[in-house]
PDB file of N, CA and C in Angstrom:
ATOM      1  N   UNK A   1     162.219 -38.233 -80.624  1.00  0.00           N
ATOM      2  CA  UNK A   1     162.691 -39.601 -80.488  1.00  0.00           C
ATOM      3  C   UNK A   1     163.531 -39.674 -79.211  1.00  0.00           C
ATOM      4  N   UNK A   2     163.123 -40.460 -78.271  1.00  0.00           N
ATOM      5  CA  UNK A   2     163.734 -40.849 -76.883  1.00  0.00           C
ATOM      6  C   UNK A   2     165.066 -41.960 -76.916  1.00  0.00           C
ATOM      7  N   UNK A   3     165.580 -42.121 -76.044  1.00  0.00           N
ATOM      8  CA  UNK A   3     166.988 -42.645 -76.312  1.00  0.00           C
ATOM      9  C   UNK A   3     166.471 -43.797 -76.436  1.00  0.00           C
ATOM     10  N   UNK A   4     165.583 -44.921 -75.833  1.00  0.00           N
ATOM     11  CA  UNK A   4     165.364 -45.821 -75.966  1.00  0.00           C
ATOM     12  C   UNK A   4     164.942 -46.130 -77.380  1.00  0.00           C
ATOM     13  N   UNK A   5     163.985 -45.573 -77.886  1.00  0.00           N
ATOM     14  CA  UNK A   5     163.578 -45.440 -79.060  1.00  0.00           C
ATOM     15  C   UNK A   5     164.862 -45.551 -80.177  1.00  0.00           C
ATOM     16  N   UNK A   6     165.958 -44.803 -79.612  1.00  0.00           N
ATOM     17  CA  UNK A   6     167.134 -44.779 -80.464  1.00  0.00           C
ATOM     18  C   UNK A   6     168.006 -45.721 -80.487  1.00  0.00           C
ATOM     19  N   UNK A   7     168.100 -46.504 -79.480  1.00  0.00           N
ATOM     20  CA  UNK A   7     168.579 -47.888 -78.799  1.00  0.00           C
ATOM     21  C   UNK A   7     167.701 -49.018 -79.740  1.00  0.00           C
ATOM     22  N   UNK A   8     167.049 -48.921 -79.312  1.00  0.00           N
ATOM     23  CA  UNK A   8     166.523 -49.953 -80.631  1.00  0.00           C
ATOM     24  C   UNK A   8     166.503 -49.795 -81.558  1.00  0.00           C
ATOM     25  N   UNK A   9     166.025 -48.755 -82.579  1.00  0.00           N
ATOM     26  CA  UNK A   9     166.705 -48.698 -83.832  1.00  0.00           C
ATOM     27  C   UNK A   9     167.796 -49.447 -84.477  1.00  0.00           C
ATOM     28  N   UNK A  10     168.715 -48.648 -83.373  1.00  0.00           N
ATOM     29  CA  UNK A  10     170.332 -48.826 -83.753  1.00  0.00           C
ATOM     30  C   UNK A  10     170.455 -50.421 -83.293  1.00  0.00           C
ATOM     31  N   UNK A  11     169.877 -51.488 -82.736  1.00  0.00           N
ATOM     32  CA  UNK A  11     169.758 -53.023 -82.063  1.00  0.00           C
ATOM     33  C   UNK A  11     169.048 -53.710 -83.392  1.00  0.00           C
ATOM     34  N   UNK A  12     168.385 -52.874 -84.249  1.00  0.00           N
ATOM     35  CA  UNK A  12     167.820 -53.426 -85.562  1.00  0.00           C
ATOM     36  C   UNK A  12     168.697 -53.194 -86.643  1.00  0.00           C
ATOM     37  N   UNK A  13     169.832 -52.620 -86.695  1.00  0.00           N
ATOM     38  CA  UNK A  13     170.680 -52.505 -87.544  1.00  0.00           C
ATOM     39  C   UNK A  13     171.919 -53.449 -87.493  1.00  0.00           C
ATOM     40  N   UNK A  14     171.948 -54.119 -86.389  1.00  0.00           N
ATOM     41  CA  UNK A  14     172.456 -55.418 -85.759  1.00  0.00           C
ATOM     42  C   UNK A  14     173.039 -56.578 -86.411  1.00  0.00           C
ATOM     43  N   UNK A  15     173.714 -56.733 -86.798  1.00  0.00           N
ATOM     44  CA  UNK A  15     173.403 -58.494 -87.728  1.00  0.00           C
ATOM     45  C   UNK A  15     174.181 -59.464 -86.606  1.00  0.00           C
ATOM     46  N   UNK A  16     173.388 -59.840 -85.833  1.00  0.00           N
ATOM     47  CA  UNK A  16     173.591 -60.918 -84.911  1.00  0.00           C
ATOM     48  C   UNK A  16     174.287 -62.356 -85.593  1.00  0.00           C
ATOM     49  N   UNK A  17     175.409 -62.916 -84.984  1.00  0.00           N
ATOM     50  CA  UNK A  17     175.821 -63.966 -85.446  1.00  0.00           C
ATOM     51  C   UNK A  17     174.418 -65.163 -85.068  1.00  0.00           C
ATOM     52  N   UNK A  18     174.105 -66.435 -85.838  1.00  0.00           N
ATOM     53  CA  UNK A  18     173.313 -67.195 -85.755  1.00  0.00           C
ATOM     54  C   UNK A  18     174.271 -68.208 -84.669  1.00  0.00           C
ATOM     55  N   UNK A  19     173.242 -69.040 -84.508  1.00  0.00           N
ATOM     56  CA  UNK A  19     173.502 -69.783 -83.451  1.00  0.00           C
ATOM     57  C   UNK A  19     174.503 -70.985 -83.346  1.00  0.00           C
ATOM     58  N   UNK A  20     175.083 -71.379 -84.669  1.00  0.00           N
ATOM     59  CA  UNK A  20     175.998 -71.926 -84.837  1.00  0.00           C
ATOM     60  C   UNK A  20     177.179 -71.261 -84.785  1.00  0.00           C
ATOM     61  N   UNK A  21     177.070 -70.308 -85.231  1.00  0.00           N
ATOM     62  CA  UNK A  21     178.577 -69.290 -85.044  1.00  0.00           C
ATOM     63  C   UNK A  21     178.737 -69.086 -83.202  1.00  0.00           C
ATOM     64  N   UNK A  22     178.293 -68.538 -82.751  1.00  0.00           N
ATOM     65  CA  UNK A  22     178.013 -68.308 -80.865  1.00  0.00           C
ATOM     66  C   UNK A  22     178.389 -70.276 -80.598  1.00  0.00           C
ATOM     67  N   UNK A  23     177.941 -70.810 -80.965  1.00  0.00           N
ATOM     68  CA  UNK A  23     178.573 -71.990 -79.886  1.00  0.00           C
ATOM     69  C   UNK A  23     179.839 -72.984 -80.677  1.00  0.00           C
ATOM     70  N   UNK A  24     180.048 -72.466 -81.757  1.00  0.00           N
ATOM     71  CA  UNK A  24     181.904 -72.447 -82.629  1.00  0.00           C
ATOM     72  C   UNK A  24     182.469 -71.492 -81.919  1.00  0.00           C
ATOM     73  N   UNK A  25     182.170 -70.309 -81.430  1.00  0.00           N
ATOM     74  CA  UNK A  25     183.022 -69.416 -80.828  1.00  0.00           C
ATOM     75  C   UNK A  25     183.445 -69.428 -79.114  1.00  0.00           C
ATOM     76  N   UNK A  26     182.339 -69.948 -78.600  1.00  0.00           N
ATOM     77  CA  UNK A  26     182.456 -70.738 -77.571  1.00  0.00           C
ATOM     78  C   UNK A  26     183.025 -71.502 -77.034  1.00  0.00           C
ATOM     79  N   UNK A  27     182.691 -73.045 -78.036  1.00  0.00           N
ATOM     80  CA  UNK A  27     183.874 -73.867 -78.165  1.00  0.00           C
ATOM     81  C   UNK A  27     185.872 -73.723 -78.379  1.00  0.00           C
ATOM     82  N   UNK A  28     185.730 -72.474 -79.503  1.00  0.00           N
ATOM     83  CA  UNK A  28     187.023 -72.372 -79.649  1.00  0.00           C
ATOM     84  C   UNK A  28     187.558 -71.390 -77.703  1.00  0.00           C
ATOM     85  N   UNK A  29     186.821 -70.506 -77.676  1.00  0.00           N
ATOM     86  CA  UNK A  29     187.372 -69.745 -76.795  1.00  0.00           C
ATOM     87  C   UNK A  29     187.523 -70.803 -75.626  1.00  0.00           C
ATOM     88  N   UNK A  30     186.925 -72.181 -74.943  1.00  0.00           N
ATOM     89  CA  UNK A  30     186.947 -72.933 -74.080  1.00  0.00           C
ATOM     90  C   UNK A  30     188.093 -73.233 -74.301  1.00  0.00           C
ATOM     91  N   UNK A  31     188.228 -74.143 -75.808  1.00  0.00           N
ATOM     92  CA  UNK A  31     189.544 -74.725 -76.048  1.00  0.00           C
ATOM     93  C   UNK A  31     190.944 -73.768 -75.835  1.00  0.00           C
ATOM     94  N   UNK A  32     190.884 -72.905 -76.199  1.00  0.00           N
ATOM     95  CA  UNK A  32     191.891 -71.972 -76.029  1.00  0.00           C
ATOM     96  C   UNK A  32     192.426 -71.542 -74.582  1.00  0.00           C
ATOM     97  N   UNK A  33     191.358 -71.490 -74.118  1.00  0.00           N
ATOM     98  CA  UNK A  33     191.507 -71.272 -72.508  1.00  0.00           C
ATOM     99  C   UNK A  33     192.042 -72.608 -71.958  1.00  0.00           C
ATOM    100  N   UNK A  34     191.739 -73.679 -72.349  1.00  0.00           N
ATOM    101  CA  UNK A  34     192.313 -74.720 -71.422  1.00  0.00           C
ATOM    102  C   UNK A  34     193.961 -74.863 -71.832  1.00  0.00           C
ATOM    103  N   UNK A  35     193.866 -74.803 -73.142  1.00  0.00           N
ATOM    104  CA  UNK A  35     195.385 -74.784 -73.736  1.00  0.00           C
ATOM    105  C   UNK A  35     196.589 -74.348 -73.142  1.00  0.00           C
ATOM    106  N   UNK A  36     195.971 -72.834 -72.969  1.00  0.00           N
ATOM    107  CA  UNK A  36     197.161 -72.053 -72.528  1.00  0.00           C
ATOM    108  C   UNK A  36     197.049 -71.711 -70.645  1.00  0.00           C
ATOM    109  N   UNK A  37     196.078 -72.308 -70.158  1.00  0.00           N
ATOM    110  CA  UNK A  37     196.179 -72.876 -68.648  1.00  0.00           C
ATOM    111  C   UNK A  37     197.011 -74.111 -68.223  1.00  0.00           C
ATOM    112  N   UNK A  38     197.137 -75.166 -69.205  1.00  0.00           N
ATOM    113  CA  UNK A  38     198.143 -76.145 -69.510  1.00  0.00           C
ATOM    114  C   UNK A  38     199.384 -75.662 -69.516  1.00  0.00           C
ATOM    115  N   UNK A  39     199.568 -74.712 -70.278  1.00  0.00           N
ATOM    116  CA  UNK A  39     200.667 -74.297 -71.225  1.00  0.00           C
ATOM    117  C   UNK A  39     201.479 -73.581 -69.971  1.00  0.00           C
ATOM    118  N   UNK A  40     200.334 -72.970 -69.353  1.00  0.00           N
ATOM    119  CA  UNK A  40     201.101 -71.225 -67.959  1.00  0.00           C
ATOM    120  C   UNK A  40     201.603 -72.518 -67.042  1.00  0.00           C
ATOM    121  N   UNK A  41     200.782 -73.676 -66.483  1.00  0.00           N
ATOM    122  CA  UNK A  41     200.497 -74.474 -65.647  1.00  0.00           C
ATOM    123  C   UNK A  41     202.062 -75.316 -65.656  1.00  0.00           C
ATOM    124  N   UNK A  42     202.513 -75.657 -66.516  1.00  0.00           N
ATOM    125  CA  UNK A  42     203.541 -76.477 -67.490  1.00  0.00           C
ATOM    126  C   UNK A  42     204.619 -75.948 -66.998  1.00  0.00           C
ATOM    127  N   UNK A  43     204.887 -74.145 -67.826  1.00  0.00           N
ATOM    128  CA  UNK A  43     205.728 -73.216 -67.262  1.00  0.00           C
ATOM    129  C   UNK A  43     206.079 -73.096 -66.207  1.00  0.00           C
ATOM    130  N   UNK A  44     205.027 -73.342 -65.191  1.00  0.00           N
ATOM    131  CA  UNK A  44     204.888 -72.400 -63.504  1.00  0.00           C
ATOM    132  C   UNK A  44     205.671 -74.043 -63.162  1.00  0.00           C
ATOM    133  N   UNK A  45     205.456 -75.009 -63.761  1.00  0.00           N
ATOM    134  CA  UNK A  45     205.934 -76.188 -62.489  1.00  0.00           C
ATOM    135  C   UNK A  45     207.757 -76.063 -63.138  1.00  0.00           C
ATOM    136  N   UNK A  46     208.077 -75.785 -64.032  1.00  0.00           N
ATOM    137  CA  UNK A  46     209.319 -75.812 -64.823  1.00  0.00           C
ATOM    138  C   UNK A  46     210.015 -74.696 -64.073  1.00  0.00           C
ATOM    139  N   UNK A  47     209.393 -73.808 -64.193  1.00  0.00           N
ATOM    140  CA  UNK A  47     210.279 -72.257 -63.522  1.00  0.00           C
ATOM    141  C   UNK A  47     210.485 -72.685 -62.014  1.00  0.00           C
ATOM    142  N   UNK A  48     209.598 -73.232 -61.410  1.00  0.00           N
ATOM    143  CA  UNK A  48     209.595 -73.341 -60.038  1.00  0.00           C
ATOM    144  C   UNK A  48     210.996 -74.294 -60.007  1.00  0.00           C
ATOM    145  N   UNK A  49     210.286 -75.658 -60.351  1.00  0.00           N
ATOM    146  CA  UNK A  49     212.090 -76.659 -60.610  1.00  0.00           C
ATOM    147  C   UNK A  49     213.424 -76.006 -60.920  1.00  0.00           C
ATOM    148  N   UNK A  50     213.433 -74.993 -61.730  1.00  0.00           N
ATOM    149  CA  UNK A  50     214.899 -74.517 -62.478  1.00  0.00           C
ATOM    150  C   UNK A  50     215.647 -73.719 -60.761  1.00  0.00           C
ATOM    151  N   UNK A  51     214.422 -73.000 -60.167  1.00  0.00           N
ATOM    152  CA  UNK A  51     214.601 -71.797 -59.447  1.00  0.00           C
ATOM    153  C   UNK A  51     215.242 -72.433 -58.147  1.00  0.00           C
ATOM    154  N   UNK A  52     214.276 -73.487 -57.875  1.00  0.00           N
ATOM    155  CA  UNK A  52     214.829 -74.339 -56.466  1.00  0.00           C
ATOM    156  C   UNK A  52     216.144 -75.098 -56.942  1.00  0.00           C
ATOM    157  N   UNK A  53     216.180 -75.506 -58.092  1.00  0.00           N
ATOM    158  CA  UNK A  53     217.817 -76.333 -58.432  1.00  0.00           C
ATOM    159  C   UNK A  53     218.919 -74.975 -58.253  1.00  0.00           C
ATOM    160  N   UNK A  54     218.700 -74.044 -58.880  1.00  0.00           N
ATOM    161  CA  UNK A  54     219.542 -72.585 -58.623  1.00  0.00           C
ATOM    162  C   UNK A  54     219.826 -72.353 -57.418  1.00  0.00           C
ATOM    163  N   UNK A  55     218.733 -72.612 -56.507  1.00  0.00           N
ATOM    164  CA  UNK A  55     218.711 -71.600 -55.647  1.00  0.00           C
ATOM    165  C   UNK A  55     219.814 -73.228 -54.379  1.00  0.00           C
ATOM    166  N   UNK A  56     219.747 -74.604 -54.962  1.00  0.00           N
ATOM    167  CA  UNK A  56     220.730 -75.398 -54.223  1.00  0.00           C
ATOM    168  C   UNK A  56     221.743 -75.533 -54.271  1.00  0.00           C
ATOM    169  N   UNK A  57     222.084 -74.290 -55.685  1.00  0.00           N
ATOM    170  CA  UNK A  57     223.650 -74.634 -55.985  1.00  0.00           C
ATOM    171  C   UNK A  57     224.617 -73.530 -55.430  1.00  0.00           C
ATOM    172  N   UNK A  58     223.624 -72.728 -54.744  1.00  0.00           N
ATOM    173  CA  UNK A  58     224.385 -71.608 -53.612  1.00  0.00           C
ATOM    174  C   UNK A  58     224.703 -72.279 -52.472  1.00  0.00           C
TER     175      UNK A  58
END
């Protein structure tokens, strides 16, 4: 038995999510990603403001 041969085997022992699960998981991982790009995005303009007000009161 050749590796390929063994590669598939083991690709038939598989239980592939169906196709509704893959584009729920999709969806969530999009949503999630935009969230917390908001979220860093939000932070980064806040930290920047705090840093330049700090940095006027020297």
């Amino acid at each position: 038995m050749n590796l390929f041969q063994k590669v598939k085997m083991e690709y038939s022992k598989v239980e592939w999510p169906s196709r509704i699960e893959v584009i729920h998981s999709t969806i969530w991982v999009v949503t999630m990603t935009v969230v917390i790009s908001i979220y860093l995005g939000v932070f980064d303009i806040l930290a920047v403001r705090a840093l330049n007000f700090l940095e006027g009161l020297i």
